[in-house]
Protein backbone atom coordinates (compact mmCIF):
# COMPACT_ATOMS: atom_id res chain seq x y z
CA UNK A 1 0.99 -8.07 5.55
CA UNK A 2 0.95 -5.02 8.30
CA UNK A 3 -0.84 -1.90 7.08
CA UNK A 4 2.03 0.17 8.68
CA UNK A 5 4.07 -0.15 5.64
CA UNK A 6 4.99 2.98 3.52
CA UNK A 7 2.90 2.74 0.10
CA UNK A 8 2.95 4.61 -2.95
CA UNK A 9 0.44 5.00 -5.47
CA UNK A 10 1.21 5.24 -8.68
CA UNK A 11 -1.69 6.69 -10.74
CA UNK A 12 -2.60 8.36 -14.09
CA UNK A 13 -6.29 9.99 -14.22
CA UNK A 14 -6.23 11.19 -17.37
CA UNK A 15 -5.72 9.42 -21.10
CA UNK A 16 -2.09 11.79 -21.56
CA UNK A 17 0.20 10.20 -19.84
CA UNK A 18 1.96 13.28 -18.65
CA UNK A 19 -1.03 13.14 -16.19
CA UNK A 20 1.14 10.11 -14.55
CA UNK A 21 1.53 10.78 -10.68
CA UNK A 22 2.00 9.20 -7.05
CA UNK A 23 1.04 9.92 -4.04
CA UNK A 24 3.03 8.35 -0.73
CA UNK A 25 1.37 7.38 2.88
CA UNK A 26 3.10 5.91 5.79
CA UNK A 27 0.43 3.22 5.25
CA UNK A 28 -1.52 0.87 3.44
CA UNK A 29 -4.78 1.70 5.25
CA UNK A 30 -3.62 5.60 4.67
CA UNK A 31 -3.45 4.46 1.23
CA UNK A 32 -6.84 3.10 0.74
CA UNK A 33 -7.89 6.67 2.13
CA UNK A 34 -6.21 8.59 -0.29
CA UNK A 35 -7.79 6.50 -3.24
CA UNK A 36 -11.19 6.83 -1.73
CA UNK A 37 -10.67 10.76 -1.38
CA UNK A 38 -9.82 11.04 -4.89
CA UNK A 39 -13.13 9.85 -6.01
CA UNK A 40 -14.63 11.92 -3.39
CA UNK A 41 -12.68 14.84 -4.63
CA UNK A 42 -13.92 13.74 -8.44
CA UNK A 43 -17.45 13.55 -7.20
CA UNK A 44 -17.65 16.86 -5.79
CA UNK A 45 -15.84 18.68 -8.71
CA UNK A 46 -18.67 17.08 -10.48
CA UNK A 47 -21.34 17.89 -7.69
CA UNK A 48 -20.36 21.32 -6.78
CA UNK A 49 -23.85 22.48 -5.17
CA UNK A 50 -24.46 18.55 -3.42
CA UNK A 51 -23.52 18.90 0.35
CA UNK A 52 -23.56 15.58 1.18
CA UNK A 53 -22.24 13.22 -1.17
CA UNK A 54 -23.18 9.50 -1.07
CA UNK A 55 -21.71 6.52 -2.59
CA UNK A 56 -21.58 2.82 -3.06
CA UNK A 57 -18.39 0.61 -3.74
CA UNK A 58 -19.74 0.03 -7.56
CA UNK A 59 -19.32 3.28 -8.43
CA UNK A 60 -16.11 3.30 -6.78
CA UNK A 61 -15.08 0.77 -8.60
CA UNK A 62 -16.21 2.56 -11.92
CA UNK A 63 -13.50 5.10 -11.13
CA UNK A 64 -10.98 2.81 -10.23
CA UNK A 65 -11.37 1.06 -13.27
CA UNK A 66 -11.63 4.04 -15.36
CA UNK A 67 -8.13 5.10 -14.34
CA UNK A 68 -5.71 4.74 -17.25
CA UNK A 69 -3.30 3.20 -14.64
CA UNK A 70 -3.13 2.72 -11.20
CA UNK A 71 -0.91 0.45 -8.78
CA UNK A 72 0.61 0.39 -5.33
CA UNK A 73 4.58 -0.31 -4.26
CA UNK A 74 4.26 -1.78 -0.58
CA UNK A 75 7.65 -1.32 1.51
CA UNK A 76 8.09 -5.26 2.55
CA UNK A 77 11.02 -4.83 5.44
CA UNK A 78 11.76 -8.48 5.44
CA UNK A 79 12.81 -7.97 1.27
CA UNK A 80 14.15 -4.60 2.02
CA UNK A 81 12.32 -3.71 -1.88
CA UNK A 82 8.95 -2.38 -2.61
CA UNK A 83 6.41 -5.00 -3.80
CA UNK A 84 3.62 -4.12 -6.28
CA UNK A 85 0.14 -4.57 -6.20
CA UNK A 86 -2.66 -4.26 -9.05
CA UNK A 87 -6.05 -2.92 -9.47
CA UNK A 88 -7.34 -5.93 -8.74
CA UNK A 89 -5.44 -5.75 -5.17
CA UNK A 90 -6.31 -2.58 -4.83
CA UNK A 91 -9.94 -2.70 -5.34
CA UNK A 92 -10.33 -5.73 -2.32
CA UNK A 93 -8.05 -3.57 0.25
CA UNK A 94 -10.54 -0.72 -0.88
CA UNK A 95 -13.43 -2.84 -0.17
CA UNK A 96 -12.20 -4.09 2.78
CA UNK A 97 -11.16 -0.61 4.04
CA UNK A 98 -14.74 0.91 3.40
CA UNK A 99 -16.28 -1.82 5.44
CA UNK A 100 -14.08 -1.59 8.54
CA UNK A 101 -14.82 2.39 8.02
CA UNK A 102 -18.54 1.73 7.96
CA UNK A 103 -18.49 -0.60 10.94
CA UNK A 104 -16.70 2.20 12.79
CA UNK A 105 -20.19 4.37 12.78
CA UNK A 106 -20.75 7.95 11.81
CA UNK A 107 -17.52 10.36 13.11
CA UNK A 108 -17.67 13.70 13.85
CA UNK A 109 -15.63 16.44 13.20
C-alpha cells in the first residue's frame, strides 16, 4: 500500500465517549506522526518541567493500548472507499515508522 494515501484516525482518549475524535493527514506516514505526537503531547502534559523527553516503543504501546478506541480509514484509489485498519495495524506501521525515523539520525531544527 503507498503511504501517500489520505488517512483518518479515528480515536477516543478518554472512557466518555463524547471524547470520540479524528484527526486527517494526507498520509499514512503523516499518520503514524500524529499518533506518536499525541503520546508526546501526553508525556509532556505529564512532564511539564522534563526538557527532553525520551521514550521506547513499549511505552508507546501502553498508550496505544490504553486508548478506549482507536483505528485508521486508508483512502484505497483502486476501491474508490476508505479501508480500515486496527490497533493491531496500527501499532506495526508505528513501529515501523519509529525505526525508519531513528535510522534517519538526529534532525535539527
Amino acid at each position: 500500500m503507498g503511504s501517500s494515501r489520505h488517512t483518518i484516525v479515528l480515536f477516543q482518549p478518554y472512557p466518555n465517549r463524547s471524547s470520540r475524535t479524528y484527526m486527517e493527514f494526507d498520509s499514512v506516514y503523516q499518520s503514524m506522526d500524529g499518533i506518536c505526537g499525541l503520546f508526546e503531547k501526553r508525556l509532556k502534559d505529564s512532564n511539564p518541567t522534563v526538557r527532553n523527553l525520551t521514550y521506547d516503543v513499549s511505552e508507546l504501546y501502553e498508550f496505544i493500548d490504553a486508548l478506549p478506541d482507536l483505528s485508521a480509514l486508508i483512502f484505497d484509489t483502486d476501491l474508490q472507499a476508505y479501508v480500515p485498519y486496527d490497533r493491531s495495524w496500527i501499532k506495526l506501521r508505528v513501529y515501523q515508522h519509529l525505526k525508519k525515523y531513528a535510522s534517519q539520525g538526529p534532525r535539527s531544527g
